[in-house]
Protein backbone atom coordinates (compact mmCIF):
# COMPACT_ATOMS: atom_id res chain seq x y z
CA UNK A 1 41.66 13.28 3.24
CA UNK A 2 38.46 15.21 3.86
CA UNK A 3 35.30 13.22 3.06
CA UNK A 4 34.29 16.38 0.95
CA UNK A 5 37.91 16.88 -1.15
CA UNK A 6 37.40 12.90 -1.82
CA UNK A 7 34.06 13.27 -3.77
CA UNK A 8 34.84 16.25 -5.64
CA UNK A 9 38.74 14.55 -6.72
CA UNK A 10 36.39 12.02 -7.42
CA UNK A 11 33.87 13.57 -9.19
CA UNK A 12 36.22 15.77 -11.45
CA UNK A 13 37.87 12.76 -12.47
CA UNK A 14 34.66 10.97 -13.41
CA UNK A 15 33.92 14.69 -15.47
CA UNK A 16 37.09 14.80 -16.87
CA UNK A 17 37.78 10.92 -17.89
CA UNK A 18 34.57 9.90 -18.09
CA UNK A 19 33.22 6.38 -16.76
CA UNK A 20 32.25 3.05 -18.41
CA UNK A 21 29.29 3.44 -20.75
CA UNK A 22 26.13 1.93 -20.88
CA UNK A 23 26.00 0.00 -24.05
CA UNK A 24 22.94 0.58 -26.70
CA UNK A 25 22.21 4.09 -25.72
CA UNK A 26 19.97 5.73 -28.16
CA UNK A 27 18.70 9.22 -28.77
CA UNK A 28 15.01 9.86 -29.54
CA UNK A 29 13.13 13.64 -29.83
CA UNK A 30 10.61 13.00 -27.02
CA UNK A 31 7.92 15.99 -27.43
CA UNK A 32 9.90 18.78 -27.21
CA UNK A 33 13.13 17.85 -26.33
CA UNK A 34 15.77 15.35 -27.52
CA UNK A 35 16.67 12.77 -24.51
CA UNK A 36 19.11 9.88 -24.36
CA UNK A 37 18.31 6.81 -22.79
CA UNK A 38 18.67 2.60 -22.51
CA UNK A 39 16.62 0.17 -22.78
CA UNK A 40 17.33 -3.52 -22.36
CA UNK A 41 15.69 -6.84 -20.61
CA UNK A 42 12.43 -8.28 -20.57
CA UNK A 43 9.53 -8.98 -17.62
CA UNK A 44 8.44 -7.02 -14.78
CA UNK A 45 8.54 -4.72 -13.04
CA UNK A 46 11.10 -2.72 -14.71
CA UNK A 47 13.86 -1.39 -12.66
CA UNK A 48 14.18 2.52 -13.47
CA UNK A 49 17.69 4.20 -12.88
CA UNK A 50 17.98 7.98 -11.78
CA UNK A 51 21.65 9.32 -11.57
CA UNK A 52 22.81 11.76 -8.55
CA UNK A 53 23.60 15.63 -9.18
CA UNK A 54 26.27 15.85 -12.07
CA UNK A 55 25.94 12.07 -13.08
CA UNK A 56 24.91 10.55 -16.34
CA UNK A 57 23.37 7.19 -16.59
CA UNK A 58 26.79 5.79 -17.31
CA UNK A 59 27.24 5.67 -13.51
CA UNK A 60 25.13 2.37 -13.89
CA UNK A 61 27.21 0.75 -16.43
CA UNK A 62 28.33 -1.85 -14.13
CA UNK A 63 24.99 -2.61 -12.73
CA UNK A 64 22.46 -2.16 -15.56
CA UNK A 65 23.56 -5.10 -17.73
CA UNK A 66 23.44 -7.28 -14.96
CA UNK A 67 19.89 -6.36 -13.62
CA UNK A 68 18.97 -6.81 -17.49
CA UNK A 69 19.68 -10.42 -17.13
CA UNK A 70 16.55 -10.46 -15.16
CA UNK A 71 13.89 -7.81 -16.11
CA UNK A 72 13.66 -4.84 -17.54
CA UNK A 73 15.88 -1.57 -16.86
CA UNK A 74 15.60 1.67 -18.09
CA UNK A 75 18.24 4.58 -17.45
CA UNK A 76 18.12 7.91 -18.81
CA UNK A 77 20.26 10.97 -19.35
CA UNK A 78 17.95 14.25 -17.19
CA UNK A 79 17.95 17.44 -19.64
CA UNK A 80 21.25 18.83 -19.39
CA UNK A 81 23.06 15.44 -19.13
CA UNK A 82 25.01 13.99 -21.74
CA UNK A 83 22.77 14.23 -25.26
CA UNK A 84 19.46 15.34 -23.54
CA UNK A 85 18.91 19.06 -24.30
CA UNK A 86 17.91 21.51 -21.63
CA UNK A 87 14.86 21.77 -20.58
CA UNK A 88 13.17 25.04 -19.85
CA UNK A 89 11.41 24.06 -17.04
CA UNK A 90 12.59 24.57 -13.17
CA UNK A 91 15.03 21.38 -11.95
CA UNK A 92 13.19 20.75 -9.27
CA UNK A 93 12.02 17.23 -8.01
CA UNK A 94 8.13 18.10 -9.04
CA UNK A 95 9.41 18.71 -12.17
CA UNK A 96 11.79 16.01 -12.74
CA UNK A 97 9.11 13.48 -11.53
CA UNK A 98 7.00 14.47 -14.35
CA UNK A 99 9.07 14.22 -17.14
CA UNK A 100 10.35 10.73 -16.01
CA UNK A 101 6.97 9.46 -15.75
CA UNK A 102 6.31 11.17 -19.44
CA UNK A 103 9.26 9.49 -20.45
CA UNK A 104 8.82 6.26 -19.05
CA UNK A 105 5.12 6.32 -20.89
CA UNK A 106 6.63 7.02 -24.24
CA UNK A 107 8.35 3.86 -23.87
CA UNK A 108 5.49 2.30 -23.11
CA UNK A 109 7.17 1.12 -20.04
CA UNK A 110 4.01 0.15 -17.65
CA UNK A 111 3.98 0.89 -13.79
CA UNK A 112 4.61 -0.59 -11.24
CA UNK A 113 8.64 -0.05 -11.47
CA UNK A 114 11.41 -0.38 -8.73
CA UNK A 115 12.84 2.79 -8.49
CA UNK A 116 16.74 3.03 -8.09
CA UNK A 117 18.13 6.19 -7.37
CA UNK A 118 21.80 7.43 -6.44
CA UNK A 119 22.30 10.60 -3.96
CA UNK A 120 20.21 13.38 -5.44
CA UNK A 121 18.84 10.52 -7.69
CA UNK A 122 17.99 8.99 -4.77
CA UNK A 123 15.89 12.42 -3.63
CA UNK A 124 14.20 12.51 -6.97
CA UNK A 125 12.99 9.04 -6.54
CA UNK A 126 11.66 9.59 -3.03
CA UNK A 127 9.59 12.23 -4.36
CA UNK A 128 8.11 9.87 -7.39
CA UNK A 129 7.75 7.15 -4.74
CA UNK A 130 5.39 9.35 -2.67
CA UNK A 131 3.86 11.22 -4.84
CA UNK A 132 2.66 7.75 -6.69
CA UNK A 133 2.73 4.52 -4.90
CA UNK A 134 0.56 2.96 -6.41
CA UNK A 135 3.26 2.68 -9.43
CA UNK A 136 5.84 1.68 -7.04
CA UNK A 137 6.53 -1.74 -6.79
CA UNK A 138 9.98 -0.77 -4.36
CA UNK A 139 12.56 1.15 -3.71
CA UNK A 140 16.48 1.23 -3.81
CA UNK A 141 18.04 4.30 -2.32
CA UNK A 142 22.03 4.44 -3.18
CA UNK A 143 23.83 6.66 -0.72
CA UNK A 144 20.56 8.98 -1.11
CA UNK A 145 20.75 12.83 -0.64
CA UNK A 146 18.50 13.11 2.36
CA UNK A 147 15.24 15.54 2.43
CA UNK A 148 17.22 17.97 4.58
CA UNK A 149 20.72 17.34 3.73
CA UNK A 150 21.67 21.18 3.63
CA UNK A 151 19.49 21.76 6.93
CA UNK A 152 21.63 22.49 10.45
CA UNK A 153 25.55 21.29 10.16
CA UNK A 154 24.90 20.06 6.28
CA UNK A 155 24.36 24.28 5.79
CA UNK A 156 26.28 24.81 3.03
CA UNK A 157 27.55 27.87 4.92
CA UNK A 158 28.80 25.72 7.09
CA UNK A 159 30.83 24.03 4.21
CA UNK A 160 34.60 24.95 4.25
CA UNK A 161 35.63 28.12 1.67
CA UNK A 162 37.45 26.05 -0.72
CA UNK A 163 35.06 23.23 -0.91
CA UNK A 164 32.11 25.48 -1.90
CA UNK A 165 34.51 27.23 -4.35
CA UNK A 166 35.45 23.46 -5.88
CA UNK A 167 31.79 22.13 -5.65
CA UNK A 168 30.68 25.65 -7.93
CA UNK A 169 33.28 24.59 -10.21
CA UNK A 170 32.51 21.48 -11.08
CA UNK A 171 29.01 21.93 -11.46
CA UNK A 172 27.80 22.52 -14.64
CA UNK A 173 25.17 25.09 -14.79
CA UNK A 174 22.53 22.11 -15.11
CA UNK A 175 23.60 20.52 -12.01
CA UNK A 176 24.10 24.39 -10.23
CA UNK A 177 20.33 24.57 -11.20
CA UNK A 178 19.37 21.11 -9.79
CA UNK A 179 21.42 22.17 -6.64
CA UNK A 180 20.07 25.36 -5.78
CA UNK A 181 16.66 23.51 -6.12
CA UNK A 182 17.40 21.06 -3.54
CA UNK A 183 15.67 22.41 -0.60
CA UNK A 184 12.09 22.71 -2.59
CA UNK A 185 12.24 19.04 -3.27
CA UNK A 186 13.27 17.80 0.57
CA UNK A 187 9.73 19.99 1.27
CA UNK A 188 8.30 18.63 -1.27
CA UNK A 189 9.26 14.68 0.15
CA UNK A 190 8.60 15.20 3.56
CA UNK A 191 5.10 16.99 2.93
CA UNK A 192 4.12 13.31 1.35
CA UNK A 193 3.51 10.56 3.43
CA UNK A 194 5.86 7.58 3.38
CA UNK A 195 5.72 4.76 0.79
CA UNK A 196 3.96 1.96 2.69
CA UNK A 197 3.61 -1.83 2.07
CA UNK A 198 6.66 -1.58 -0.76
CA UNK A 199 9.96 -3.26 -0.59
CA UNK A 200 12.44 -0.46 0.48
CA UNK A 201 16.70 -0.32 0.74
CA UNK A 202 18.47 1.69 1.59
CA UNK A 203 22.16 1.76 0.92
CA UNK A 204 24.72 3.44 2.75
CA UNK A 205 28.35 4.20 2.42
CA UNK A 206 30.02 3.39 5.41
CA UNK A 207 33.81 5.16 4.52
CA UNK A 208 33.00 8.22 6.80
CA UNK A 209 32.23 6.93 9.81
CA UNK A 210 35.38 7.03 11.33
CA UNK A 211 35.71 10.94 10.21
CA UNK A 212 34.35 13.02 13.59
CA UNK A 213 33.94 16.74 11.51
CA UNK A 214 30.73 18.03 12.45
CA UNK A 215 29.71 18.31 8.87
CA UNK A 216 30.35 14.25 8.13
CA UNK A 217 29.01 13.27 11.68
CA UNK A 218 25.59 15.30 10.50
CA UNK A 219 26.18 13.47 7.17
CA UNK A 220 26.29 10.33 9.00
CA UNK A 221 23.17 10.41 10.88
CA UNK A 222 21.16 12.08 7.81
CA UNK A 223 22.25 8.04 6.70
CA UNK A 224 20.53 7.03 9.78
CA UNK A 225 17.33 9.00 9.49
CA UNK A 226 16.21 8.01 5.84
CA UNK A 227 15.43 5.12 7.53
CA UNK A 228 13.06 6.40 9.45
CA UNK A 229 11.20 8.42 6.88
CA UNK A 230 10.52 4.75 5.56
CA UNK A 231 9.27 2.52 8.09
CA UNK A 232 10.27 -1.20 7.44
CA UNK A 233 12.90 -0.07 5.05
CA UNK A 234 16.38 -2.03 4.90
CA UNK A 235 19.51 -0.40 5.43
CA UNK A 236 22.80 -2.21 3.91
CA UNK A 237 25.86 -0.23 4.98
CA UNK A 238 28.52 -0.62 2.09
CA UNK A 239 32.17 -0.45 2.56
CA UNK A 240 32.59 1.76 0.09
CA UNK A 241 32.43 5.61 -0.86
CA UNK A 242 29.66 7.88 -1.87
CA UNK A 243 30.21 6.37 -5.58
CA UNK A 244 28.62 3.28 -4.68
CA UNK A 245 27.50 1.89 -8.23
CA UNK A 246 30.93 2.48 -9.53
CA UNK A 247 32.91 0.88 -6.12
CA UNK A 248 30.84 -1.28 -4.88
CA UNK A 249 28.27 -2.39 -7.81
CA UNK A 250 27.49 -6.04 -6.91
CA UNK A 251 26.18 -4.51 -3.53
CA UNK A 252 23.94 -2.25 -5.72
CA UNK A 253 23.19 -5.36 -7.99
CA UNK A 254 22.42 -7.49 -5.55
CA UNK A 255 20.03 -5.00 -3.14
CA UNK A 256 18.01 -4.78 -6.76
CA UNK A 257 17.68 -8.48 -7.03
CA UNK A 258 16.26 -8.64 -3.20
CA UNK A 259 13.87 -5.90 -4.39
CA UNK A 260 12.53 -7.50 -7.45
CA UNK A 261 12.04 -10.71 -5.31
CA UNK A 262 10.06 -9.11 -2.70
CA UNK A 263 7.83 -6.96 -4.96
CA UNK A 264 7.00 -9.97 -7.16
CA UNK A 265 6.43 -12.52 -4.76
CA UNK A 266 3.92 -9.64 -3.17
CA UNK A 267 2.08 -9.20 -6.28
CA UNK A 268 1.70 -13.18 -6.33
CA UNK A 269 -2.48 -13.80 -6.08
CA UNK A 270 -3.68 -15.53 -3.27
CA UNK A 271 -3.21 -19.79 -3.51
CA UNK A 272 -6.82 -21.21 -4.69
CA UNK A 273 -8.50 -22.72 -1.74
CA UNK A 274 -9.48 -25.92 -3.02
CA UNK A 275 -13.35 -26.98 -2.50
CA UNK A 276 -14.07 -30.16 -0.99
């Protein structure tokens, strides 16, 4: 089956059926707008969750609790998404950055955080991760949407007819928004320079591979190049498809642990040189 026709059986299941929920969700009117969100754990850094286009935070319900065991996480609901109204504002990554950081101070959640995002998540979180490093302690990409995923074979002209028609209707008109909006925040990412001297993974499903389509084989080595748009980044290929945090969670889980282990043992001062 078509690499394409698998993620959107998969993700009109997920629509229809739903998927495990995170536990302790709560509901809070935020300045304007009434968002939904979880909060659990205690230390630093906090680990902050961003779901891919079409995704609530419950796509993390088998990786938050674990990962609370051992600091602090924080996912949230983008306007749109499950009880968070609509916002007014454009869906693009600028935009989304800002009212996670808002967010995040509201909860008096302090920087620096290790930033976990899923496929368009995983954009989103780029974009914070450039735009402020200094309240990045590092960064877990899941399957991320790359900068220019729709540039040259990724075209979405280039998409079969029936798979644009069954991506359109699937989408919500939240998600259509966040979609069409996708370009603006690749330029936006790549007009940053990289996150340096920060922990960074990269996961990667490894299912296609084998497919030789020109649109997965242009999938494949999009994979490839997020890489290099962070040097000394990590790549983990996962046997597993795009829905990594709900096939393959432990990988996710474990990828977050490395993360928090790196960042913290960086931000460990200097041993005391002892005076004779």
């Amino acid at each position: 089956m078509n690499t394409i026709l698998k993620n959107l059986f998969l993700m009109g299941v997920l629509l229809i059926s739903g998927c495990a929920s995170i536990l302790d969700a709560r509901t809070d009117r935020i300045g304007e707008r009434r968002v939904e969100y979880a909060l659990a754990g205690k230390s630093a850094p906090a680990v902050v969750f961003e779901s891919g286009l079409g995704g609530t935070m419950d796509w993390w319900a088998k990786v938050f609790p674990e990962v609370a065991k051992e600091t602090m996480v924080f996912a949230y609901n983008r306007p749109g998404y499950g009880e968070s109204e609509r916002a007014v504002t454009p869906r693009d990554g600028d935009h989304v950055v800002d009212e996670l950081r808002a967010l995040l101070k509201s909860r008096n959640l302090t920087p620096p955080y290790v930033l976990v995002g899923h496929s368009l998540g995983g954009l989103y979180m780029q974009l914070f991760a450039r735009r402020h490093p200094d309240e990045v302690a590092a960064l877990v990409l899941v399957d991320s949407t790359h900068p220019e995923q729709f540039k040259g074979a990724g075209a979405r002209e280039n998409w079969p007819a029936w798979a644009r028609v069954g991506f359109g209707l699937l989408l919500s008109e939240t998600a259509e928004t966040e979609l069409n909006a996708m370009d603006a925040t690749g330029v936006a990412v790549l007009s940053l320079p990289p996150l340096e001297g920060k922990p960074v993974f990269v996961l990667s499903k490894l299912e296609p591979m084998q497919e030789k389509s020109a649109l997965t084989i242009d999938a494949n080595e999009k994979r490839k190049d997020i890489v290099r748009l962070h040097p000394g980044a990590k790549q983990i290929w996962v046997d597993s498809g795009h829905a990594i945090p709900l096939e393959k969670p432990e990988a996710v889980i474990q990828a977050i642990r490395e993360a928090l282990r790196e960042s913290r043992f960086a931000q460990m001062p200097p041993p005391a040189v002892p005076v004779e």
